[in-house]
C-alpha atoms as a PDB file:
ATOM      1  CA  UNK A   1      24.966 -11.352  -8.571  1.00  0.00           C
ATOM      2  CA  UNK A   2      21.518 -10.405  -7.368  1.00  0.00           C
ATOM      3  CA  UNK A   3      21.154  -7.163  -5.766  1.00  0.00           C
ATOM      4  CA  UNK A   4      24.395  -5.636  -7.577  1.00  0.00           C
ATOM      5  CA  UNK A   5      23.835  -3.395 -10.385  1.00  0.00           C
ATOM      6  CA  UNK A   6      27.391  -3.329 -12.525  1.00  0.00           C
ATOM      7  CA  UNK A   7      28.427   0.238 -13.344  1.00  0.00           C
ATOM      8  CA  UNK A   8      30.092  -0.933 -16.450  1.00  0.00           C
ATOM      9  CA  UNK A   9      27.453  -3.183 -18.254  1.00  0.00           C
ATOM     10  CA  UNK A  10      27.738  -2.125 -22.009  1.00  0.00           C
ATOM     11  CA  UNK A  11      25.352   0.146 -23.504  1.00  0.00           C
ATOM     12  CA  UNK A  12      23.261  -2.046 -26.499  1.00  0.00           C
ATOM     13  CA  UNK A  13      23.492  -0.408 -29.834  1.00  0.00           C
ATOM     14  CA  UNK A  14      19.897  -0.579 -30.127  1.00  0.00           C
ATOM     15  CA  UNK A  15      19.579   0.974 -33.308  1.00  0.00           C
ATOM     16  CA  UNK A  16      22.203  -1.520 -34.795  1.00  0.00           C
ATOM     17  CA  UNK A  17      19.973  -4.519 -33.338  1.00  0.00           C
ATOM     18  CA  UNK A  18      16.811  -3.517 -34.753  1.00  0.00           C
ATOM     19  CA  UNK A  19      18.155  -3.258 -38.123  1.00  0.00           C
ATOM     20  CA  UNK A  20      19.668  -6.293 -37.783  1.00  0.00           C
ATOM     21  CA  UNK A  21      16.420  -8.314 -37.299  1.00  0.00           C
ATOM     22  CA  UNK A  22      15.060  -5.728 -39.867  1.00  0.00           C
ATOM     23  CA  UNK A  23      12.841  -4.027 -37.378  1.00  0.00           C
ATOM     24  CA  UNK A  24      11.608  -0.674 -36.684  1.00  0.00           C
ATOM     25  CA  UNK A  25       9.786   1.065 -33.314  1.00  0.00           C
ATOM     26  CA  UNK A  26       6.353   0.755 -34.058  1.00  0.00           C
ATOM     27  CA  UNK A  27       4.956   4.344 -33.193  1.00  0.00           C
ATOM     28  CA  UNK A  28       1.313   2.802 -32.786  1.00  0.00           C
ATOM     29  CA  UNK A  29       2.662   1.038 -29.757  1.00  0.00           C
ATOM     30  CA  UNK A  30       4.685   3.946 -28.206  1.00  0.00           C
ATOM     31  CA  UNK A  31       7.714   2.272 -28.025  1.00  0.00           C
ATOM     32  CA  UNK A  32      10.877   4.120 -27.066  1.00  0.00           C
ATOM     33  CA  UNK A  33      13.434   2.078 -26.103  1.00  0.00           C
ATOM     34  CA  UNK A  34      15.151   3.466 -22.908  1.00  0.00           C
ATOM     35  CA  UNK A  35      19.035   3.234 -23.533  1.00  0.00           C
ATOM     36  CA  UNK A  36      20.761   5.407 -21.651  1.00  0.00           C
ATOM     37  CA  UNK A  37      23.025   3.576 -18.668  1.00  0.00           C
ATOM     38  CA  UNK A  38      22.407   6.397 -16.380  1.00  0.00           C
ATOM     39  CA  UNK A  39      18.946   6.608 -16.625  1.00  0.00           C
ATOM     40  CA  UNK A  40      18.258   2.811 -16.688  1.00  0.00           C
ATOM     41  CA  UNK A  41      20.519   2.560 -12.938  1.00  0.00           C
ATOM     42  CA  UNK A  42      18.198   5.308 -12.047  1.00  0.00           C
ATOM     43  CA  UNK A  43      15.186   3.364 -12.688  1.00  0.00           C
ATOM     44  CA  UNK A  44      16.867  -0.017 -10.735  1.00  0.00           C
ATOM     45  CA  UNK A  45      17.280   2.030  -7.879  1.00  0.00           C
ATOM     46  CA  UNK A  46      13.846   3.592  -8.204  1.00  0.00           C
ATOM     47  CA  UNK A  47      12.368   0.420  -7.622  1.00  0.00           C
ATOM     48  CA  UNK A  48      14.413  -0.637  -5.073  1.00  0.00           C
ATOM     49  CA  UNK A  49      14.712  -4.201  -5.627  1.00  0.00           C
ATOM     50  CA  UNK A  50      14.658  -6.462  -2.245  1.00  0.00           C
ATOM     51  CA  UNK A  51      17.387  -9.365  -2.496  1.00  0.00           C
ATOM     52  CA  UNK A  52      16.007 -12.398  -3.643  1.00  0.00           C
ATOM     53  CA  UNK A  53      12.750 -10.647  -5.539  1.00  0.00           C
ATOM     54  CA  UNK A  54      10.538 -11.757  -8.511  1.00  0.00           C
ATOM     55  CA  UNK A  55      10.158  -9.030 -11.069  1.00  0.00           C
ATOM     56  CA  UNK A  56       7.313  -8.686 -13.332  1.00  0.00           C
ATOM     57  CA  UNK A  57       8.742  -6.361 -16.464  1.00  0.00           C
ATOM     58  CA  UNK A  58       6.193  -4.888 -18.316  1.00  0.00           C
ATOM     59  CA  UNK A  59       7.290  -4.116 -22.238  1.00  0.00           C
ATOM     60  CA  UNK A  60      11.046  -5.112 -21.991  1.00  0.00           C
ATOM     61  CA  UNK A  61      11.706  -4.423 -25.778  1.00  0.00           C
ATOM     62  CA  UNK A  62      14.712  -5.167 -26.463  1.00  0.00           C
ATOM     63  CA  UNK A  63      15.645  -6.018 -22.978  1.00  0.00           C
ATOM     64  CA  UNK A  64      18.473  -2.819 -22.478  1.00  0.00           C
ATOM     65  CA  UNK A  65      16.551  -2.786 -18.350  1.00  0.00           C
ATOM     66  CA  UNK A  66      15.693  -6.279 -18.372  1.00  0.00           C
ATOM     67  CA  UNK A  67      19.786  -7.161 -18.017  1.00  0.00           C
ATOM     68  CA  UNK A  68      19.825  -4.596 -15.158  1.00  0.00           C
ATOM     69  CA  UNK A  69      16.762  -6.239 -13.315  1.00  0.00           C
ATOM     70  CA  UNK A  70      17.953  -9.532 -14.178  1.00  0.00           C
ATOM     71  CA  UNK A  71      20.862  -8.326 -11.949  1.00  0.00           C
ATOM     72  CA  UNK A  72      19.607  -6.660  -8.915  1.00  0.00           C
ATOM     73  CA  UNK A  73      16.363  -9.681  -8.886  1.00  0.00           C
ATOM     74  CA  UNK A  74      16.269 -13.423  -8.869  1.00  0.00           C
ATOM     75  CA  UNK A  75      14.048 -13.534 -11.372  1.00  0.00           C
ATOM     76  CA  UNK A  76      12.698 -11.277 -13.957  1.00  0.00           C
ATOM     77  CA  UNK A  77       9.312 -12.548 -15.658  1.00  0.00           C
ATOM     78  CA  UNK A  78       9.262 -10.234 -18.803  1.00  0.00           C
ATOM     79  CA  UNK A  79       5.861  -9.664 -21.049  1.00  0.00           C
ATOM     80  CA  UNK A  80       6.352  -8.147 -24.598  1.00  0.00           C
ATOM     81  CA  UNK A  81       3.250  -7.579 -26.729  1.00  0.00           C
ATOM     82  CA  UNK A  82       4.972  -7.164 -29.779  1.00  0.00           C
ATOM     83  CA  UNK A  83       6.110 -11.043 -31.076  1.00  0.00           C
ATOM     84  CA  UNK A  84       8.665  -8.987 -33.619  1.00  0.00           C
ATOM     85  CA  UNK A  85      11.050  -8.241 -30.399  1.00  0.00           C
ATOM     86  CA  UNK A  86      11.063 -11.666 -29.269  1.00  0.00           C
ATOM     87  CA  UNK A  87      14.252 -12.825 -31.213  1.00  0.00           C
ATOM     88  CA  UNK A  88      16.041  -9.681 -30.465  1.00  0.00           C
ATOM     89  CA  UNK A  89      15.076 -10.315 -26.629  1.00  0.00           C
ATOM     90  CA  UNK A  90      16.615 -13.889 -26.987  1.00  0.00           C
ATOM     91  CA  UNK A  91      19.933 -12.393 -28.134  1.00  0.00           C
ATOM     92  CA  UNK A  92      20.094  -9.741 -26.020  1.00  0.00           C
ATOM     93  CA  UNK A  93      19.255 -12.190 -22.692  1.00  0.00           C
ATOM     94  CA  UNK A  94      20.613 -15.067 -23.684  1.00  0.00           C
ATOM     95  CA  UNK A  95      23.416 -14.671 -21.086  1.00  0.00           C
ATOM     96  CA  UNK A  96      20.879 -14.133 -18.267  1.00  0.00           C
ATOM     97  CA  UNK A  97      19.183 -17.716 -17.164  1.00  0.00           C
ATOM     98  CA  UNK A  98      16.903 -15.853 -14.916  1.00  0.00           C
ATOM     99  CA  UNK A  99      14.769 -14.002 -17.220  1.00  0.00           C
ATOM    100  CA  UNK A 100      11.839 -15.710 -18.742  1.00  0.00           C
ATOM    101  CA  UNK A 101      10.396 -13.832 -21.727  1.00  0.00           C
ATOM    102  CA  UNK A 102       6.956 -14.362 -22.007  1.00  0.00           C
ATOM    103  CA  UNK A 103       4.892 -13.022 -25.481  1.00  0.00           C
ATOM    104  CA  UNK A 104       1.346 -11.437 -24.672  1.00  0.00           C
ATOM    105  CA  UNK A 105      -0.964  -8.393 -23.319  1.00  0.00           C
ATOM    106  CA  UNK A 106      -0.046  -7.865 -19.880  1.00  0.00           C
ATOM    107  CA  UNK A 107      -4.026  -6.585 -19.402  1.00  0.00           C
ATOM    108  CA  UNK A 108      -5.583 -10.239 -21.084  1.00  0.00           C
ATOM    109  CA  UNK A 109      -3.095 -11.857 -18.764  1.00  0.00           C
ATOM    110  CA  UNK A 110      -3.335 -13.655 -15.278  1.00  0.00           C
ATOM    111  CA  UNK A 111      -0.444 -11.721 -13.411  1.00  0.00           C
ATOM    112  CA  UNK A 112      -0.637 -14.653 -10.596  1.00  0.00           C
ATOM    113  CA  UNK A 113       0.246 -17.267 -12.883  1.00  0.00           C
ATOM    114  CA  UNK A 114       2.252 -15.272 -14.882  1.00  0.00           C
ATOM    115  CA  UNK A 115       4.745 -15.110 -11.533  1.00  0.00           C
ATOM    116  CA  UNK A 116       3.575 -18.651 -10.249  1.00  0.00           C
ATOM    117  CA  UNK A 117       1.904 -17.198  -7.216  1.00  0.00           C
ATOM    118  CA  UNK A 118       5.056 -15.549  -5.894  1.00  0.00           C
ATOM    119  CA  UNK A 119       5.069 -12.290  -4.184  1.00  0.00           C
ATOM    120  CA  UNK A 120       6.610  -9.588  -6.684  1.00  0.00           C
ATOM    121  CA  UNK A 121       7.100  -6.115  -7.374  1.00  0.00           C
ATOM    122  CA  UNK A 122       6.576  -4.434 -11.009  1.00  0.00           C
ATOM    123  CA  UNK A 123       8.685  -2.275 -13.183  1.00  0.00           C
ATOM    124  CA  UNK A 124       7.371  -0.973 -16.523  1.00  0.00           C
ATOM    125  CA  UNK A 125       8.314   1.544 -19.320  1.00  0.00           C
ATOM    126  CA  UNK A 126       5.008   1.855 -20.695  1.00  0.00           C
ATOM    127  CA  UNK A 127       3.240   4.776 -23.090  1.00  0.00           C
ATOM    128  CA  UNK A 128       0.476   7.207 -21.840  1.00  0.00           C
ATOM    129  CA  UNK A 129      -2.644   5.783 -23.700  1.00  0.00           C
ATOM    130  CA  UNK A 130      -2.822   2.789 -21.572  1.00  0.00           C
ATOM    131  CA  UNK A 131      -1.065   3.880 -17.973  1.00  0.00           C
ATOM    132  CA  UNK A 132      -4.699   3.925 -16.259  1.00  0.00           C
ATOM    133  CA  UNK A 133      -5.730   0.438 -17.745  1.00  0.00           C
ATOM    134  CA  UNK A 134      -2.376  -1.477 -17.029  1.00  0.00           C
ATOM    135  CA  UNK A 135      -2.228   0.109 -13.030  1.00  0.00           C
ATOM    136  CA  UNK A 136      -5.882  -0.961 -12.323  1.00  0.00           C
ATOM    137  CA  UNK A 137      -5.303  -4.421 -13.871  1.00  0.00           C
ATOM    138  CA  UNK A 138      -2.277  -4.634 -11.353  1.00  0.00           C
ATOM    139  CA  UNK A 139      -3.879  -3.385  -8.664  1.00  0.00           C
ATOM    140  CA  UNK A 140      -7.113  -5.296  -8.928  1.00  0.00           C
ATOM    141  CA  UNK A 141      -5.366  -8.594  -9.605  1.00  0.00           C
ATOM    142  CA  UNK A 142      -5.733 -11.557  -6.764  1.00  0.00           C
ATOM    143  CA  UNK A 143      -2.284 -11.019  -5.945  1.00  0.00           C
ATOM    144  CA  UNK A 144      -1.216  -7.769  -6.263  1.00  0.00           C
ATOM    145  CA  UNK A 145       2.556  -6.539  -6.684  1.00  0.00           C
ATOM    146  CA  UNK A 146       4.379  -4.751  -3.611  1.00  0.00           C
ATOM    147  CA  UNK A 147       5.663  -1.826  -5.083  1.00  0.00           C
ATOM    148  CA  UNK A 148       5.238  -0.755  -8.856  1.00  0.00           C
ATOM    149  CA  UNK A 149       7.282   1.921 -10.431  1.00  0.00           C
ATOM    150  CA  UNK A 150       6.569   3.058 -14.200  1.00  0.00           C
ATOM    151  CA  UNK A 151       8.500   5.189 -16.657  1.00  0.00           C
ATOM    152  CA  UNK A 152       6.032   7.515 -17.678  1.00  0.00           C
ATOM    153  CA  UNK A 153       5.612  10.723 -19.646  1.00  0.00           C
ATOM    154  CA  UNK A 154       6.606  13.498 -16.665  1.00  0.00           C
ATOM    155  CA  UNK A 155       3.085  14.931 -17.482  1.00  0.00           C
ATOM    156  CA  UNK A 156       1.390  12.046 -16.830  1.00  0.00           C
ATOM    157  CA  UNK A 157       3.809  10.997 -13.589  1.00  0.00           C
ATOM    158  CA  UNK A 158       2.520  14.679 -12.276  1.00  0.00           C
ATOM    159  CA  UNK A 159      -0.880  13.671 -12.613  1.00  0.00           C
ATOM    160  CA  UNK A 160      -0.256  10.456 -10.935  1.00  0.00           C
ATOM    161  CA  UNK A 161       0.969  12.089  -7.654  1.00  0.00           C
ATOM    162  CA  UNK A 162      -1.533  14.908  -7.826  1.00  0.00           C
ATOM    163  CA  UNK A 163      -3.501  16.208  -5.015  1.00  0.00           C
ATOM    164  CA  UNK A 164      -6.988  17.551  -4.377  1.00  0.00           C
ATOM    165  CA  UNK A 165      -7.685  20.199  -6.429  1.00  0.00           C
ATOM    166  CA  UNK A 166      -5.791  18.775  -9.512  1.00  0.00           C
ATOM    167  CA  UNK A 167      -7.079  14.712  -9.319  1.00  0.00           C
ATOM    168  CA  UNK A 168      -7.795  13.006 -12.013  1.00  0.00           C
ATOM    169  CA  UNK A 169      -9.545   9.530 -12.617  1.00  0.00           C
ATOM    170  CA  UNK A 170      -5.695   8.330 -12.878  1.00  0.00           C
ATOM    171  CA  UNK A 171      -4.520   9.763  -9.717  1.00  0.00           C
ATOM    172  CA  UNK A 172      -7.494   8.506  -7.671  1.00  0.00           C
ATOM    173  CA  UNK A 173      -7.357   5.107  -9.197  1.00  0.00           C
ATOM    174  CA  UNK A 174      -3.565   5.409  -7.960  1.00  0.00           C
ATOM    175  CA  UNK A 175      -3.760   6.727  -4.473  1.00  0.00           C
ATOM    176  CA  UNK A 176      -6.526   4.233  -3.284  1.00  0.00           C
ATOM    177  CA  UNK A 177      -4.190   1.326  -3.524  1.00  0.00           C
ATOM    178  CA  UNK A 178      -0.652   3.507  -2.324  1.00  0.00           C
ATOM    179  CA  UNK A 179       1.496   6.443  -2.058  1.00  0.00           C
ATOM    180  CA  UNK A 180       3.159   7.139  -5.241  1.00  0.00           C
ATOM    181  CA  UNK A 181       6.416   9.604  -5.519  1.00  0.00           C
ATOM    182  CA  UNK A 182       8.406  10.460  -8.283  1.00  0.00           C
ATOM    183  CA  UNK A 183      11.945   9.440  -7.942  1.00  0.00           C
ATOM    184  CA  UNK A 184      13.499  10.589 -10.564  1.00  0.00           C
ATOM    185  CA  UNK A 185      14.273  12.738 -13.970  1.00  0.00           C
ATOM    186  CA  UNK A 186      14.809  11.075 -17.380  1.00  0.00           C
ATOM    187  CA  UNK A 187      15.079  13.328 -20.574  1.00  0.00           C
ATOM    188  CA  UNK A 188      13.812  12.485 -23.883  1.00  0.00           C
ATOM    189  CA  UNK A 189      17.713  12.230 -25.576  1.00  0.00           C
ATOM    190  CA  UNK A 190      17.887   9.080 -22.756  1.00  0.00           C
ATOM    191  CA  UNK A 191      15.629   7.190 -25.273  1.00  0.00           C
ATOM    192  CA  UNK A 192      15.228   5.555 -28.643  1.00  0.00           C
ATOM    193  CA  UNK A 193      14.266   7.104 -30.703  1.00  0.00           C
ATOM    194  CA  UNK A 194      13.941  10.246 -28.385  1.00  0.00           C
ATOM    195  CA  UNK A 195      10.302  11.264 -27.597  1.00  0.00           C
ATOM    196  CA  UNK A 196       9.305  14.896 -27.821  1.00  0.00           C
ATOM    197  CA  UNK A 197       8.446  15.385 -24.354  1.00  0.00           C
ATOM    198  CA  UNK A 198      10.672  14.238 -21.189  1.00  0.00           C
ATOM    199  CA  UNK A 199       9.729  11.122 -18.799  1.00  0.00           C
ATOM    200  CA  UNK A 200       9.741  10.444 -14.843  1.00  0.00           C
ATOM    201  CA  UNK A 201      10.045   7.433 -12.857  1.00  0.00           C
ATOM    202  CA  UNK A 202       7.023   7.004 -10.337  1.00  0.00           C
ATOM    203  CA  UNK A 203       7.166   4.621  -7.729  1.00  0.00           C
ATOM    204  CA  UNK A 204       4.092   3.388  -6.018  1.00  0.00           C
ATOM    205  CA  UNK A 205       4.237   1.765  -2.527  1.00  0.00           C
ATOM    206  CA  UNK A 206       1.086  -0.182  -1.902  1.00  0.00           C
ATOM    207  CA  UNK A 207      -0.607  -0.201   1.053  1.00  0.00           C
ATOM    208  CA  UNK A 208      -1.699  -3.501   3.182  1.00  0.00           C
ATOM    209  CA  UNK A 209      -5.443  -3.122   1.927  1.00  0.00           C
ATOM    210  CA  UNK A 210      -6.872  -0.785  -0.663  1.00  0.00           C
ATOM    211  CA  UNK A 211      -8.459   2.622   0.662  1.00  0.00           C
ATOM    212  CA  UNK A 212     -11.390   0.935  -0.709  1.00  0.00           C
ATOM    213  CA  UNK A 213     -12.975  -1.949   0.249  1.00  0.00           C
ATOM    214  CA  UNK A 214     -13.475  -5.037  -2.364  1.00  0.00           C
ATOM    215  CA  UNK A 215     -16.902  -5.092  -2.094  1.00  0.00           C
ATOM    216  CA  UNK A 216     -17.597  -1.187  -3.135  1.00  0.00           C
ATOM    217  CA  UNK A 217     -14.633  -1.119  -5.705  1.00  0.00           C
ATOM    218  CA  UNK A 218     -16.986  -1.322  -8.882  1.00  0.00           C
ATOM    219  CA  UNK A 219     -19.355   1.875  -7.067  1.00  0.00           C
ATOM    220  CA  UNK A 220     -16.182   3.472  -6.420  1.00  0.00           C
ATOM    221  CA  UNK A 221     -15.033   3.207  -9.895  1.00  0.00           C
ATOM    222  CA  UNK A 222     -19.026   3.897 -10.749  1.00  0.00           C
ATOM    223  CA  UNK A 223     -18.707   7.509  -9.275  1.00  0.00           C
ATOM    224  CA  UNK A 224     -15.594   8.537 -10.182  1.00  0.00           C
ATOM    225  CA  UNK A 225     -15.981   8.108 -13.927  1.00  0.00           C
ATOM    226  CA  UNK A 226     -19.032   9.721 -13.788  1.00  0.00           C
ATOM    227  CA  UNK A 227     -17.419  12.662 -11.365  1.00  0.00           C
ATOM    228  CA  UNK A 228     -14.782  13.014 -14.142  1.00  0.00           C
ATOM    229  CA  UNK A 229     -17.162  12.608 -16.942  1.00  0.00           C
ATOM    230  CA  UNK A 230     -17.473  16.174 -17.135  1.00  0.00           C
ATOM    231  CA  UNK A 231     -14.623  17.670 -14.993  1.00  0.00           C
ATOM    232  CA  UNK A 232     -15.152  21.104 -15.524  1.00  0.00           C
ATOM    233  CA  UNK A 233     -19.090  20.851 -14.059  1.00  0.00           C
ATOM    234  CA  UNK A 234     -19.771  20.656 -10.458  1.00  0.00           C
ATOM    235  CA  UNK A 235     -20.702  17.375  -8.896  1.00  0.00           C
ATOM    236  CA  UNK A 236     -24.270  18.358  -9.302  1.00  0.00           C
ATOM    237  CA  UNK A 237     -24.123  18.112 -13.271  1.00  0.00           C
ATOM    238  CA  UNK A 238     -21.782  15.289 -13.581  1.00  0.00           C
ATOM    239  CA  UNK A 239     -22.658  12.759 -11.258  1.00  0.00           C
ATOM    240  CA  UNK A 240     -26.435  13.364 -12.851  1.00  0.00           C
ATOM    241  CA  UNK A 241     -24.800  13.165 -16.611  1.00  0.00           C
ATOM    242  CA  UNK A 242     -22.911  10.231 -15.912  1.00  0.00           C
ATOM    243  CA  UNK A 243     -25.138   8.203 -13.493  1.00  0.00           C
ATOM    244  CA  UNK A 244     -28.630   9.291 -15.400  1.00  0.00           C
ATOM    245  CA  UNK A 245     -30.286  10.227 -11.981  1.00  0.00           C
ATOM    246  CA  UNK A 246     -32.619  13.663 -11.305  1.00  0.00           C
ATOM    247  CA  UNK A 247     -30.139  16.837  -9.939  1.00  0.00           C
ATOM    248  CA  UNK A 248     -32.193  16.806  -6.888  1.00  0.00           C
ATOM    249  CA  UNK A 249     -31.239  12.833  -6.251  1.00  0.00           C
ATOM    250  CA  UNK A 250     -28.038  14.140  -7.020  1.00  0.00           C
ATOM    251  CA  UNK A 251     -28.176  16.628  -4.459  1.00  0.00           C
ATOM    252  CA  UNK A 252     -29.864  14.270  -1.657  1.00  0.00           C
ATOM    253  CA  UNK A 253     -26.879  11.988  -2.807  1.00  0.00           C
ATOM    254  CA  UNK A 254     -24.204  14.561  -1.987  1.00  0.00           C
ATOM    255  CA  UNK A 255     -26.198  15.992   1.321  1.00  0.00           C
ATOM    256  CA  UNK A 256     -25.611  12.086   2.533  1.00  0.00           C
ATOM    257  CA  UNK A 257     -22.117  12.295   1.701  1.00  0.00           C
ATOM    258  CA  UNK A 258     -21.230  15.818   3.189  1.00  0.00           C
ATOM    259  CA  UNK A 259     -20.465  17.317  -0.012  1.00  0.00           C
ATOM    260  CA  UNK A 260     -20.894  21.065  -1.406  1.00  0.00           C
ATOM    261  CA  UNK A 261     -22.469  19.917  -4.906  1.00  0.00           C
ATOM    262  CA  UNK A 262     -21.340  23.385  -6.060  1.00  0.00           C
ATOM    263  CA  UNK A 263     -17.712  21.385  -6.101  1.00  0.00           C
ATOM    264  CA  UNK A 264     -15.876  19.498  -8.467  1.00  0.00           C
ATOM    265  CA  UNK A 265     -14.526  15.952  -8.988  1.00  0.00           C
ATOM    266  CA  UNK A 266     -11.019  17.480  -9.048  1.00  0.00           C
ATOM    267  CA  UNK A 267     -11.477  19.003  -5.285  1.00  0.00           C
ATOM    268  CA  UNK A 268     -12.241  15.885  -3.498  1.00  0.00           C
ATOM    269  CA  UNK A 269      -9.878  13.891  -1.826  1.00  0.00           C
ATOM    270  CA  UNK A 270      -9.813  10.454  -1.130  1.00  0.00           C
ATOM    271  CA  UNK A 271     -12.075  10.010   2.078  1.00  0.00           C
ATOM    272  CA  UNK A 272     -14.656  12.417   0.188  1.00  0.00           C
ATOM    273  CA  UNK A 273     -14.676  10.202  -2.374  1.00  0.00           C
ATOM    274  CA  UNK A 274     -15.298   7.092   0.557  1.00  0.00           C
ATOM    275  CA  UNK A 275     -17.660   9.029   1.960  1.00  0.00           C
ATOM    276  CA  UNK A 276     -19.782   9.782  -1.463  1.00  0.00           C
ATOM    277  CA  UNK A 277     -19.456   5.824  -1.829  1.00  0.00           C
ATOM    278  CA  UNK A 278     -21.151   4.874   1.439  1.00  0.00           C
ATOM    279  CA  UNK A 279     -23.719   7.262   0.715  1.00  0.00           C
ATOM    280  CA  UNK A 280     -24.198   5.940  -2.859  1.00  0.00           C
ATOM    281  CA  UNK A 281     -24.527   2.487  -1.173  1.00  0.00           C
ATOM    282  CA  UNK A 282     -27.046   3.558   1.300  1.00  0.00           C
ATOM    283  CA  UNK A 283     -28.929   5.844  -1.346  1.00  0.00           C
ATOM    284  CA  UNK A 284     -29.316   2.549  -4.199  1.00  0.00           C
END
């Protein structure tokens, strides 16, 4: 059955199974459980799952689009931080011998030998406060995934595929590693319980090799938390706020790179930010 995605798989009562193991959502861990059939076949096809494909699912709770991965994959390798959903996710997957549930923190884990060294794409429903954190652990793992496509807040999902003049630390830390797109829509009433804002499906195709080389990752990450450290300064201020050097180091620094330092973090696009590491390198 891998590959097919049944239109008529049967919506879980997810309220009814949560009271049945006596459970709650816990609001500290943002969960809302995605339950709408439409909007869970919109994230399967989001992600466009190759036949024959591991999975990596990050927060399945209760497992209502683990049963659709564990359809259109061979094998769906599912990580739940919360130990209270583990029986549920037994019940609920039982049927599906593909799926292997496995309790921790996807960031403490080892992603390779979490999918045994297999090639694999991710697919994650995860809250805002730790988007940035769980995409760099990805994308700075030995192995990294092929694709990844998250269910985020749509606010956040815009920020993700912003351009110069609106980046962020989260859509830089994004767009070094691949081209990310928003594929589709998914209102708040799609979820439970319903959040107060609406959510988007992003999906991120990776390139071969990161914009970035390995070597200059850590300055690259260096500069652009201290470019972003205070984002509504120019580069002048925050790069000598956040890296503690002199304004007119600063300013040599930027002359290097072939920067204005009257401009801000937010303008620069991706080679800028390339060239302000090679000048970096040159200049410590």
């Amino acid at each position: 059955m891998a590959g097919r995605i049944p239109v008529d798989l049967p919506p879980l009562n997810v309220s009814q199974l949560l009271r049945q193991f006596g459970l709650r959502p816990d609001k500290r861990l943002g969960q809302n459980f995605l339950i709408d059939p439409g909007a869970l076949k919109k994230v399967v096809t989001a992600a466009a799952i190759p036949p024959g494909s591991t999975i990596l699912e990050i927060g399945p709770g209760v497992g209502s689009l683990t049963r659709y991965l564990a359809l259109a994959a061979r094998r769906v390798v599912a990580v739940e931080l919360d130990e209270r959903l583990l029986p549920p996710l037994a019940e609920v997957l039982g049927p599906h011998a593909n799926v292997k549930v496995v309790p921790g923190d996807i960031l403490a884990a080892d992603v390779d030998a979490l999918v045994d060294g297999e090639p694999y794409d991710v697919v994650a429903n995860i809250p805002y406060y730790i988007t940035s954190a769980v995409v760099r652990h990805l994308l700075t793992a030995r192995q990294r995934p092929g694709s990844i496509t998250l269910t985020v807040q749509a606010e956040v999902a815009g920020r993700i595929c912003a351009g110069p003049g609106a980046h962020s630390l989260l859509s830089l830390s994004v767009q070094i590693f691949g081209n990310p797109s928003i594929r589709a829509h998914i209102p708040g009433g799609a979820f439970y319980p319903p959040p107060k804002v609406d959510s988007a499906v992003v999906h991120i195709g990776l390139y071969d090799q990161p914009a970035v080389p390995a070597g200059r990752m850590d300055v690259f990450f260096r500069l652009l938390k201290a470019g972003f450290s205070q984002k509504r300064k120019n580069l002048r201020n925050s790069l000598s706020a956040g890296l503690g050097m002199e304004k007119a180091q600063v300013e040599g620094l930027l002359e290097k790179a072939g920067l204005d330092p009257s401009r801000r973090a937010q303008t620069l696009n991706v080679p800028e930010w390339l060239a302000l590491v090679d000048a970096y390198s040159l200049f410590a």
